[in-house]
N, C-alpha and C. Protein backbone atom coordinates (compact mmCIF):
# COMPACT_ATOMS: atom_id res chain seq x y z
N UNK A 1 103.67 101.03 87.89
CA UNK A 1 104.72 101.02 86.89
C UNK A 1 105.83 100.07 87.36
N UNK A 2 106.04 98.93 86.33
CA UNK A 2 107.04 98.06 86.88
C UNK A 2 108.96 99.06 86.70
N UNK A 3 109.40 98.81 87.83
CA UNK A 3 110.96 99.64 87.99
C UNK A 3 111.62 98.58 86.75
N UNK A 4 112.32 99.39 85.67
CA UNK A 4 112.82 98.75 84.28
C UNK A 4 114.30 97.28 84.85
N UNK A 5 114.65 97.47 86.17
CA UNK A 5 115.45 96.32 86.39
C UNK A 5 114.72 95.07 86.87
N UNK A 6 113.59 95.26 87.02
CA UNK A 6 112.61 93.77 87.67
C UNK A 6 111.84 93.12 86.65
N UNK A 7 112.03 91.51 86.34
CA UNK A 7 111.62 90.66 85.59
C UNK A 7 110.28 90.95 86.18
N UNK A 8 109.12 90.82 85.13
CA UNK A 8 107.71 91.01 85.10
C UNK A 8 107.03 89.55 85.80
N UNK A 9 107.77 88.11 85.20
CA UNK A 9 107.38 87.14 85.31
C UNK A 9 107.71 86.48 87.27
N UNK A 10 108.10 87.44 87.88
CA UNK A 10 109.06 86.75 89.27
C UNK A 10 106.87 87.13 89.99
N UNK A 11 106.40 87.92 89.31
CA UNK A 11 105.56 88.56 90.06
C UNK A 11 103.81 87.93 89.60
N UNK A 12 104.29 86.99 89.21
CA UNK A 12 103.08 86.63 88.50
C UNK A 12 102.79 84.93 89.45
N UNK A 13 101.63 85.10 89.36
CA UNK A 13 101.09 84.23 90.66
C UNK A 13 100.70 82.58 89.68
N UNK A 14 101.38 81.53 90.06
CA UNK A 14 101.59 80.19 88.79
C UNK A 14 100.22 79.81 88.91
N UNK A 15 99.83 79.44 87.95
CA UNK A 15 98.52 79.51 87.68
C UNK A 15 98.33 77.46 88.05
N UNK A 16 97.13 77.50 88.71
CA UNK A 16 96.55 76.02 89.02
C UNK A 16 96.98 74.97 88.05
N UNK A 17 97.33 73.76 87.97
CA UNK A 17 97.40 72.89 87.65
C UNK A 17 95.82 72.28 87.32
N UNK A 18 95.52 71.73 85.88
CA UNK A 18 94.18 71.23 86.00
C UNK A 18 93.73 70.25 86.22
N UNK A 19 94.65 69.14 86.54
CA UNK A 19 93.83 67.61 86.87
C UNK A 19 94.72 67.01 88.37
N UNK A 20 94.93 68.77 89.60
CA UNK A 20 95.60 68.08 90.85
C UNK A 20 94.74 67.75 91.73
N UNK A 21 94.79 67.05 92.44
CA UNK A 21 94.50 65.98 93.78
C UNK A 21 94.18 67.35 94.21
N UNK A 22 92.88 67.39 94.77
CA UNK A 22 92.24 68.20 95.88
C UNK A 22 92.63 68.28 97.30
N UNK A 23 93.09 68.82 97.66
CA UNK A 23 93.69 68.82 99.42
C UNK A 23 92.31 69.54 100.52
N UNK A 24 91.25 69.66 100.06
CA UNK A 24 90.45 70.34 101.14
C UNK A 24 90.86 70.47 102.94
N UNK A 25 91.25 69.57 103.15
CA UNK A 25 92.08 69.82 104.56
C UNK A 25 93.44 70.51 104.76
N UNK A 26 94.32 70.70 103.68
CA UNK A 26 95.10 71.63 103.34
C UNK A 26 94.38 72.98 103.01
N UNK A 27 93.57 73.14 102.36
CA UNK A 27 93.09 74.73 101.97
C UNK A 27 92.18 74.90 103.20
N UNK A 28 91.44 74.42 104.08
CA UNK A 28 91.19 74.37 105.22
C UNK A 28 92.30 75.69 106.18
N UNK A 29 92.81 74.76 106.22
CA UNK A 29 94.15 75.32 107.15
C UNK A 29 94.68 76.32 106.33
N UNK A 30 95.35 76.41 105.76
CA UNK A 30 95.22 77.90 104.84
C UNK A 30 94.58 79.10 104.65
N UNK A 31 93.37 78.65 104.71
CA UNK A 31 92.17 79.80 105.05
C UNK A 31 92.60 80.15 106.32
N UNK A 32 92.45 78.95 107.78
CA UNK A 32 93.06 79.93 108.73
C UNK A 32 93.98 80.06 109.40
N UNK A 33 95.11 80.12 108.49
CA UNK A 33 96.66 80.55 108.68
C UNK A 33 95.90 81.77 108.17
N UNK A 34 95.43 82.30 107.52
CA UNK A 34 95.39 83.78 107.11
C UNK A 34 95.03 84.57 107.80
N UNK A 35 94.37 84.46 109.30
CA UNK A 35 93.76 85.50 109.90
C UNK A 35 95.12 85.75 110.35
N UNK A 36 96.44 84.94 110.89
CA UNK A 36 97.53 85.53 110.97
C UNK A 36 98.25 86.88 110.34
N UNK A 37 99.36 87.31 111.12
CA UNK A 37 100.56 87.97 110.22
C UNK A 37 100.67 86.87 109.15
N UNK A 38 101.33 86.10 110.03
CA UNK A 38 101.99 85.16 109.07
C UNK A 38 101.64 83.73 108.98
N UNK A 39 101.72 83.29 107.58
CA UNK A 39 101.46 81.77 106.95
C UNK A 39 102.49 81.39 106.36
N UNK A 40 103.60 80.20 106.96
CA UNK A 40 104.65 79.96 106.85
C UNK A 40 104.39 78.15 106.60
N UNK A 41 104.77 77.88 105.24
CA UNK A 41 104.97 76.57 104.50
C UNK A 41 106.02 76.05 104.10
N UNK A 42 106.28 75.29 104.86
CA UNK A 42 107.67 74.79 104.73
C UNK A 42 107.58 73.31 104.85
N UNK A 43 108.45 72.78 103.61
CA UNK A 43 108.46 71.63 103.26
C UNK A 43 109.21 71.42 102.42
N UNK A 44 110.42 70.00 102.66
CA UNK A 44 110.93 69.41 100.92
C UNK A 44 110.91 70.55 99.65
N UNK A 45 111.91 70.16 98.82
CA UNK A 45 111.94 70.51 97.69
C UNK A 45 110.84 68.89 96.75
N UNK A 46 109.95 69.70 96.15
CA UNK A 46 108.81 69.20 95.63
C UNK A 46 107.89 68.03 96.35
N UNK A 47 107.52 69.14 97.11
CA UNK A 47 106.35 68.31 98.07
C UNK A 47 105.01 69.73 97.66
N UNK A 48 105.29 70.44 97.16
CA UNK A 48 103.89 71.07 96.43
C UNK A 48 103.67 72.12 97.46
N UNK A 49 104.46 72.90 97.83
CA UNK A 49 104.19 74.44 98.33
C UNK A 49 103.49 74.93 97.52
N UNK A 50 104.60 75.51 96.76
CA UNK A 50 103.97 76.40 95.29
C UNK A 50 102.62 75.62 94.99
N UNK A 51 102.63 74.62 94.39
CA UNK A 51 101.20 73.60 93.71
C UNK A 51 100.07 74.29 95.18
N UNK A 52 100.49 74.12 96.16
CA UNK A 52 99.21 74.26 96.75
C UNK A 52 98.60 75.35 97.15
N UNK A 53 99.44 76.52 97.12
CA UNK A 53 98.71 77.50 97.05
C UNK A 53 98.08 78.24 95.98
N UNK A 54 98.54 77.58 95.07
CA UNK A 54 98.03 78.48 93.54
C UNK A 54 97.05 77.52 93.39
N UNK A 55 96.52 76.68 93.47
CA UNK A 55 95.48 75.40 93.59
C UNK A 55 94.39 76.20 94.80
N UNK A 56 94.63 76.57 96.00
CA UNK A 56 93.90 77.28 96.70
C UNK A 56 93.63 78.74 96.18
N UNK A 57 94.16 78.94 95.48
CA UNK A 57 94.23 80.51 95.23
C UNK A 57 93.12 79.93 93.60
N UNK A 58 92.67 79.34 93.23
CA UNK A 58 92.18 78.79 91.96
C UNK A 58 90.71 78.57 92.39
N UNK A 59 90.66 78.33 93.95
CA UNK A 59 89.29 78.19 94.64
C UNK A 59 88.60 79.05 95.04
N UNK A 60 87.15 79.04 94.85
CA UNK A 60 86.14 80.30 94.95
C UNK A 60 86.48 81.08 96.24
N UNK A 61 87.09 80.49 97.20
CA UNK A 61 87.63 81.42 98.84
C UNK A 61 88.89 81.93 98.31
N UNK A 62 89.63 81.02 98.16
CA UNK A 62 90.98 81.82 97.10
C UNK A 62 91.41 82.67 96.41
N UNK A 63 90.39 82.96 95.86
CA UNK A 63 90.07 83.68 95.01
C UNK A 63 89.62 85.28 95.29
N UNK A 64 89.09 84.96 96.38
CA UNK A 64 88.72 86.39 97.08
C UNK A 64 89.46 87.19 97.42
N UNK A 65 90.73 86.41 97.81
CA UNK A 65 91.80 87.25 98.61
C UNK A 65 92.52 87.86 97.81
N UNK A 66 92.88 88.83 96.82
CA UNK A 66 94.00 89.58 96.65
C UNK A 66 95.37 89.15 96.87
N UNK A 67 96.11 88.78 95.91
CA UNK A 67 97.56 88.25 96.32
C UNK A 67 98.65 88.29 95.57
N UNK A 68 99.42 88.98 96.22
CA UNK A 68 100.55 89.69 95.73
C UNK A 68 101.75 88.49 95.67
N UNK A 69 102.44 88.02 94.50
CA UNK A 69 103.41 87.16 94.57
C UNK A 69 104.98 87.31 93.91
N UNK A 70 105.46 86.94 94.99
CA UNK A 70 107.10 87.31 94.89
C UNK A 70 108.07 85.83 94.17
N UNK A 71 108.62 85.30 93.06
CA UNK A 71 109.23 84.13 93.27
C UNK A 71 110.57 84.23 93.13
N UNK A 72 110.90 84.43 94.02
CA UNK A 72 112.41 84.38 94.27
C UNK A 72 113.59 83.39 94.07
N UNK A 73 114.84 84.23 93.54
CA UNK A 73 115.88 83.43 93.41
C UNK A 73 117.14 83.89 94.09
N UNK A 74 118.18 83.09 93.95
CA UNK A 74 119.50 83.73 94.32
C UNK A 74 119.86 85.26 94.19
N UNK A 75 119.07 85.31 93.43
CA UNK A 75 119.97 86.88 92.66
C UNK A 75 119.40 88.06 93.62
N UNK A 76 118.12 87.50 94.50
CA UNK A 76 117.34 88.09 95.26
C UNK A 76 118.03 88.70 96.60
N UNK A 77 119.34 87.94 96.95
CA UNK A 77 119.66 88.34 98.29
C UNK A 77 120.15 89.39 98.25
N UNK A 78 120.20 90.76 97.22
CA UNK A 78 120.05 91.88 97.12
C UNK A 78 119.34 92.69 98.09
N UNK A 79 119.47 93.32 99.29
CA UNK A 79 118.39 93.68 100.02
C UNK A 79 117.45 95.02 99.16
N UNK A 80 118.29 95.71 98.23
CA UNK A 80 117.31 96.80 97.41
C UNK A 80 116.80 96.15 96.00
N UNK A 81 117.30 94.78 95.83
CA UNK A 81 116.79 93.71 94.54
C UNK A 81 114.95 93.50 95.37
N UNK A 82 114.92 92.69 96.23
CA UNK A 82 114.76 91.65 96.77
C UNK A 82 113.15 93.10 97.54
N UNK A 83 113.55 94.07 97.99
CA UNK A 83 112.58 95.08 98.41
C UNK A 83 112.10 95.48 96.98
N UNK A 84 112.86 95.79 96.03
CA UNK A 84 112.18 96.36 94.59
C UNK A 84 111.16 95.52 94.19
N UNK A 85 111.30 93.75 94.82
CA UNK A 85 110.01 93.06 93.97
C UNK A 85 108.80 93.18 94.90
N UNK A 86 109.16 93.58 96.63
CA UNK A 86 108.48 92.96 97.49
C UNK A 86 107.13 94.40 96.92
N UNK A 87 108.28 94.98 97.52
CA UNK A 87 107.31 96.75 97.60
C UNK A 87 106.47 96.99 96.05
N UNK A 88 106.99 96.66 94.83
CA UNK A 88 106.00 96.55 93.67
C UNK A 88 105.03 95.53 93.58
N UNK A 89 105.34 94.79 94.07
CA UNK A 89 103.66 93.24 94.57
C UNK A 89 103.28 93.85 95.32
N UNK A 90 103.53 94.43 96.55
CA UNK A 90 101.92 95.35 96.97
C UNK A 90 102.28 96.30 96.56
N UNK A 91 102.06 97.29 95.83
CA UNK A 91 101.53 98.27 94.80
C UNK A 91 100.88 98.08 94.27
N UNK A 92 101.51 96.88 93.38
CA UNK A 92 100.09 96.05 92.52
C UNK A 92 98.65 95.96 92.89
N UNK A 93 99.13 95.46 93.98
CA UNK A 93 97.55 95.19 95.05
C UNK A 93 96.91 96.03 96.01
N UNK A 94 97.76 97.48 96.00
CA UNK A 94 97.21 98.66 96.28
C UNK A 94 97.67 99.75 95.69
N UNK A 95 97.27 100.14 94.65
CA UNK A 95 98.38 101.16 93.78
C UNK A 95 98.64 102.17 94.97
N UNK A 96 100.16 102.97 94.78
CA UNK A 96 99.99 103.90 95.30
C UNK A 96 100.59 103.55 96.47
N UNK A 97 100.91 102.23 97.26
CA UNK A 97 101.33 102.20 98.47
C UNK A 97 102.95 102.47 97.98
N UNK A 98 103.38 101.83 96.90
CA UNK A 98 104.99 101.72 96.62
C UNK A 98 105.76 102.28 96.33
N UNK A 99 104.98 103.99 95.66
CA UNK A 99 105.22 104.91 94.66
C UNK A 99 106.75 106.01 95.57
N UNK A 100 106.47 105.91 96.66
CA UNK A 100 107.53 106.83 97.70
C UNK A 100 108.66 106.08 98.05
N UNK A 101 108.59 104.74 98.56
CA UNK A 101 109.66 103.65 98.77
C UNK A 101 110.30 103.04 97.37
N UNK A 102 109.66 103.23 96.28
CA UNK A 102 110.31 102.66 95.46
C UNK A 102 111.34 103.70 94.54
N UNK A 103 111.15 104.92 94.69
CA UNK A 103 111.50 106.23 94.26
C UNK A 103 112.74 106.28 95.24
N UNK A 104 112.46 105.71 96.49
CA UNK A 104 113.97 105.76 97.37
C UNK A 104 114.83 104.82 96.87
N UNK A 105 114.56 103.56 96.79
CA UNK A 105 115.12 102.57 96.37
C UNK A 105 116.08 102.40 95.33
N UNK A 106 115.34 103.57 94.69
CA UNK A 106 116.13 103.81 93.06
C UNK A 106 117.09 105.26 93.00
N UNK A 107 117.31 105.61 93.90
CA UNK A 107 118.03 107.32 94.20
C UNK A 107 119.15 106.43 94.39
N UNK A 108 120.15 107.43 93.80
CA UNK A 108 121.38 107.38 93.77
C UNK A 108 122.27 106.51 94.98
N UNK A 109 121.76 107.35 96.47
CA UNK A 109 122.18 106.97 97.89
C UNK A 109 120.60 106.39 98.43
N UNK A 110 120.41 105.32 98.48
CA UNK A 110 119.08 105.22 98.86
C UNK A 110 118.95 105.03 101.08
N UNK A 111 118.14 105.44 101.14
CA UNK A 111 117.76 105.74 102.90
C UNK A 111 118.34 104.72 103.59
N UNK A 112 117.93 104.23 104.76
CA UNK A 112 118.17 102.71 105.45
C UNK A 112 116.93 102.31 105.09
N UNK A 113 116.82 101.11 105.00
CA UNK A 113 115.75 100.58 104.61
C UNK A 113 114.59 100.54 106.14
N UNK A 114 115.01 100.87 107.23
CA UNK A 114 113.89 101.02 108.12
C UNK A 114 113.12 101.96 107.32
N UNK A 115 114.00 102.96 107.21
CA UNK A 115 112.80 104.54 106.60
C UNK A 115 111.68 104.01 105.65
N UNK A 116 112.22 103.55 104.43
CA UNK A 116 111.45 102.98 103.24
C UNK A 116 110.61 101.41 103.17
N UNK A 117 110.68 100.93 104.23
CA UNK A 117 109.66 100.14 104.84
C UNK A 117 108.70 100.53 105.99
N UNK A 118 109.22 102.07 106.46
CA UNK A 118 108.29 102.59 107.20
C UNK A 118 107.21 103.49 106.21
N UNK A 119 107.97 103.92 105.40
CA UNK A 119 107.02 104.66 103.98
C UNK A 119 105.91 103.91 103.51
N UNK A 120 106.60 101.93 103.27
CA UNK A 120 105.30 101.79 102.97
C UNK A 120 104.07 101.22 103.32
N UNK A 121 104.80 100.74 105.16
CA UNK A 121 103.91 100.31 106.22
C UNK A 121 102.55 101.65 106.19
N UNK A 122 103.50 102.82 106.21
CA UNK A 122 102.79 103.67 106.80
C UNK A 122 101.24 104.07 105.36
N UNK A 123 101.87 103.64 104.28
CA UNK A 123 101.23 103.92 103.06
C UNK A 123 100.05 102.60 103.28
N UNK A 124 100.47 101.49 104.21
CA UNK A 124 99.50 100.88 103.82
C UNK A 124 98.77 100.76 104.53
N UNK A 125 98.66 101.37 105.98
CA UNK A 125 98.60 101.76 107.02
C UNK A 125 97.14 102.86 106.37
N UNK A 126 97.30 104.08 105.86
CA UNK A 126 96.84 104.92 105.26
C UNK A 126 95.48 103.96 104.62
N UNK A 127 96.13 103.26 103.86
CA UNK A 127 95.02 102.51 102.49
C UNK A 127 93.95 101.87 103.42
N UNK A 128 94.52 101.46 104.38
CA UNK A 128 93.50 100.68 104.97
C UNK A 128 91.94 101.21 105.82
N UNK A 129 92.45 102.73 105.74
CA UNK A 129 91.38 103.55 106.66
C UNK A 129 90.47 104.20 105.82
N UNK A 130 90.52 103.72 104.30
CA UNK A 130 89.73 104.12 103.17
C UNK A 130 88.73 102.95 102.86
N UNK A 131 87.47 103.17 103.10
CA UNK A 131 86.36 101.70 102.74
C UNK A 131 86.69 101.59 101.43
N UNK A 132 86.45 100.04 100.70
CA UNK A 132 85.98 99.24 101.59
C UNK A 132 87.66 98.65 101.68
N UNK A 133 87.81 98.17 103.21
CA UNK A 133 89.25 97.70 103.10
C UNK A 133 89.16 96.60 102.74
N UNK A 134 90.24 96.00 101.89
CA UNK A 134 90.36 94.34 101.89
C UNK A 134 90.96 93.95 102.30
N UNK A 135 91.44 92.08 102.66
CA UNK A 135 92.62 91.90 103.34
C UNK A 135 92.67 91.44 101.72
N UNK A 136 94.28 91.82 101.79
CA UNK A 136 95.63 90.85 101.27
C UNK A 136 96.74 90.30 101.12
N UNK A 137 96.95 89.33 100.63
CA UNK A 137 97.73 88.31 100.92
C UNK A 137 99.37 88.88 100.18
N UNK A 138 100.52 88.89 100.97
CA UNK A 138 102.05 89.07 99.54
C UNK A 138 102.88 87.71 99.99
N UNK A 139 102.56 86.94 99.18
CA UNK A 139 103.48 85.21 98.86
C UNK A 139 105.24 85.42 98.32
N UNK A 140 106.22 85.24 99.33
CA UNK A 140 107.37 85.06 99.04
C UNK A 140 107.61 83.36 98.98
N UNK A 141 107.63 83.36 97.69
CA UNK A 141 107.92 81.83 97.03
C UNK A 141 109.32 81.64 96.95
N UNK A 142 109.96 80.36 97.47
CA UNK A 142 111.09 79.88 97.74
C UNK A 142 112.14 80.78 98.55
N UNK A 143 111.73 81.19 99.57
CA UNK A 143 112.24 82.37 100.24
C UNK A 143 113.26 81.44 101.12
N UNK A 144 113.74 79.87 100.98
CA UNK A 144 114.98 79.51 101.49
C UNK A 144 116.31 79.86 100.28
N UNK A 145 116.03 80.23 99.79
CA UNK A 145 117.27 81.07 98.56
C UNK A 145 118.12 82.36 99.46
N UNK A 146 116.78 83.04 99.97
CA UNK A 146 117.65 84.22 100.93
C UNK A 146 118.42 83.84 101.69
N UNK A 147 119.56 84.57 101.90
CA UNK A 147 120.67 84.46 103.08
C UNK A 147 120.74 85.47 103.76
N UNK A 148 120.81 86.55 102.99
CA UNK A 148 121.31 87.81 103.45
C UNK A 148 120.71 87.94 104.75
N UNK A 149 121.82 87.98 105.60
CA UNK A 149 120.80 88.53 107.15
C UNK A 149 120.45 90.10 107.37
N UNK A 150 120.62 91.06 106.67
CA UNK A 150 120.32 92.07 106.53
C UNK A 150 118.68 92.28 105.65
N UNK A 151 118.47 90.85 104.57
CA UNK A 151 116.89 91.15 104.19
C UNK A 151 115.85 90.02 105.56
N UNK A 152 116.85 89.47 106.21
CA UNK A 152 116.05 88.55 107.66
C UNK A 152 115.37 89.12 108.27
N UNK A 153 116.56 90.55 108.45
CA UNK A 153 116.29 91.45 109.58
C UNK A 153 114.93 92.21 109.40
N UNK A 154 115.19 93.03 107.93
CA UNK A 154 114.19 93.55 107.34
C UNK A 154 112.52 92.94 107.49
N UNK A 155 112.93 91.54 106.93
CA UNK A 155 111.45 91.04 106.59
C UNK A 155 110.78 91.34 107.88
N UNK A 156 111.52 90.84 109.22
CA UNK A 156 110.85 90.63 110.72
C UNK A 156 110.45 92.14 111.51
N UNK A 157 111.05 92.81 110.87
CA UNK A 157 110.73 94.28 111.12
C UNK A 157 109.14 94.82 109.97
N UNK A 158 109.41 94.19 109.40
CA UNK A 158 107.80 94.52 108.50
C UNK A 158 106.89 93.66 108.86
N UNK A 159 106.98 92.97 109.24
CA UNK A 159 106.58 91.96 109.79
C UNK A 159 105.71 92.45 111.41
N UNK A 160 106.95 92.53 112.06
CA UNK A 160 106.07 93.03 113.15
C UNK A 160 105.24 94.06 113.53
N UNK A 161 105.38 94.83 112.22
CA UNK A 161 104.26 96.31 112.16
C UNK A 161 103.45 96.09 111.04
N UNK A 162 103.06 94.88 110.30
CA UNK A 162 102.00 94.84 109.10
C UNK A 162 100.87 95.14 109.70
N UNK A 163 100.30 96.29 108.87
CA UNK A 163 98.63 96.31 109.03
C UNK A 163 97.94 95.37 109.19
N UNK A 164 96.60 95.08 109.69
CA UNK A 164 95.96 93.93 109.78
C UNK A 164 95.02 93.72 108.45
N UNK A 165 94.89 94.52 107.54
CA UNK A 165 94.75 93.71 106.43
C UNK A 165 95.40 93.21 105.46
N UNK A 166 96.96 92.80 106.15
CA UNK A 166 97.62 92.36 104.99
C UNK A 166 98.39 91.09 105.96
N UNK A 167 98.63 90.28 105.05
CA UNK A 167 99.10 88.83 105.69
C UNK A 167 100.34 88.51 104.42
N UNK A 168 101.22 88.27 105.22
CA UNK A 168 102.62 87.32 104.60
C UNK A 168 102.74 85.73 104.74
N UNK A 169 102.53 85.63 103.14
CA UNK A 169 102.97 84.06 103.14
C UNK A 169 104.02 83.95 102.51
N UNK A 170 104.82 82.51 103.55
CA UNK A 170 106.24 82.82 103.17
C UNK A 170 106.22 81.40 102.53
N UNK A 171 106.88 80.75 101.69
CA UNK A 171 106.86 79.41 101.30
C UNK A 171 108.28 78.73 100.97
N UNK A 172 109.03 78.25 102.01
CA UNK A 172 109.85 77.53 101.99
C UNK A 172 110.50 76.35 102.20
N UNK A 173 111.43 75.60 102.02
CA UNK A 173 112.44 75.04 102.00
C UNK A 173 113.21 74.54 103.70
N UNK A 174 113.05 75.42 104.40
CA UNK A 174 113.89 75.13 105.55
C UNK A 174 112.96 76.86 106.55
N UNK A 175 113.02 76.42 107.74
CA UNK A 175 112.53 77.49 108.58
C UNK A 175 113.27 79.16 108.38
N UNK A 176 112.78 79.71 108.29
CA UNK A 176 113.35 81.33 107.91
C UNK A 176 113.93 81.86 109.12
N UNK A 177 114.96 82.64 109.13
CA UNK A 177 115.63 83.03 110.20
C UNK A 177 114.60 84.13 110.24
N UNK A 178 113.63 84.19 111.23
CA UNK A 178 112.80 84.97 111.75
C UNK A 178 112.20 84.65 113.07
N UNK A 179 111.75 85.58 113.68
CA UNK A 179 111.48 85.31 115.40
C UNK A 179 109.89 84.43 114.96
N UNK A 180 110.34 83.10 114.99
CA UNK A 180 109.15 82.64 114.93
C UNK A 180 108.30 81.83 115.84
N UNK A 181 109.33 81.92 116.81
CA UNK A 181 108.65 81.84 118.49
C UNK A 181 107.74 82.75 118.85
N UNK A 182 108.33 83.88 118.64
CA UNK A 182 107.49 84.64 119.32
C UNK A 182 105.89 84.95 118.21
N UNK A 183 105.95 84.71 117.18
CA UNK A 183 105.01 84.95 116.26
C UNK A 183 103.91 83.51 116.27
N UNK A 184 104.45 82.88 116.84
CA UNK A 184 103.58 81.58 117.35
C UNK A 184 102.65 81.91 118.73
């Protein structure tokens, strides 16, 4: 169930372009950025982030993966905005993981957000010990819009406890304030 304050369209994955330049050595590498946590694309404003993963995601391997997509704007540096889209893109892609964290999110006084990212680590955590597991993918598109160092903090904390069948692709603009030394 989409929460009645979140645009339907932020969550919808841009569909392939039909006459783009094939990158096979780009979707190459893509494929295995995914055995990672994390797959982090960063480049220029219009050098074809977005274009290239929805172009890979259009391809018969692409296609396999399950993928949850976030496209973010300013209005996002909300840390309970910005969790309301993350935590309903995987729901989507596992019903049922979002249903407890997103119920916090929306209470009057809502928790610290450790709690309600531990709700739905732990929910997805759960999903994964049920055959057959899949991996999947949750795409934060233009995620150099965020500032807030309070959703920084967040992301790197979910981050460092994601289940192993789920992978974060982040697609930006400028390097993300995230420990990405050590995730290298």
């Amino acid at each position: 169930v989409m929460p009645p304050n979140l645009l339907a369209t932020k969550l919808f994955v841009p569909p392939a372009r039909p006459n783009l330049v094939v990158r096979p050595r780009l979707f190459e590498r893509l494929q295995a950025g995914l055995r990672e946590k994390l797959t982090l694309i960063a480049a220029p404003a219009g050098f074809g982030k977005t274009t290239l993963l929805s172009a890979w995601h259009a391809t018969a391997a692409g296609n396999t993966l399950p993928i949850g997509w976030v496209s973010l704007d300013r209005t996002d540096n909300d840390p309970l905005q910005f969790w309301s889209y993350v935590i309903t893109a995987l729901d989507r892609l596992v019903p049922g993981v979002g249903t407890n964290a997103l119920a916090l999110l929306q209470s009057p006084q809502p928790p610290p957000m450790e709690q309600i990212l531990t709700s739905v680590l732990n929910a997805l955590s759960a999903a994964s010990t049920v055959p057959p597991v899949r991996d999947i993918a949750l795409v934060l598109d233009d995620y150099h819009v965020i500032t807030a160092p309070a959703i920084h903090q967040a992301v790197a904390l979910f981050l460092e406890y994601l289940p192993p069948q789920l992978h974060l692709v982040i697609l930006t603009r400028t390097d993300p304030l995230l420990p990405l030394a050590r995730l290298r």
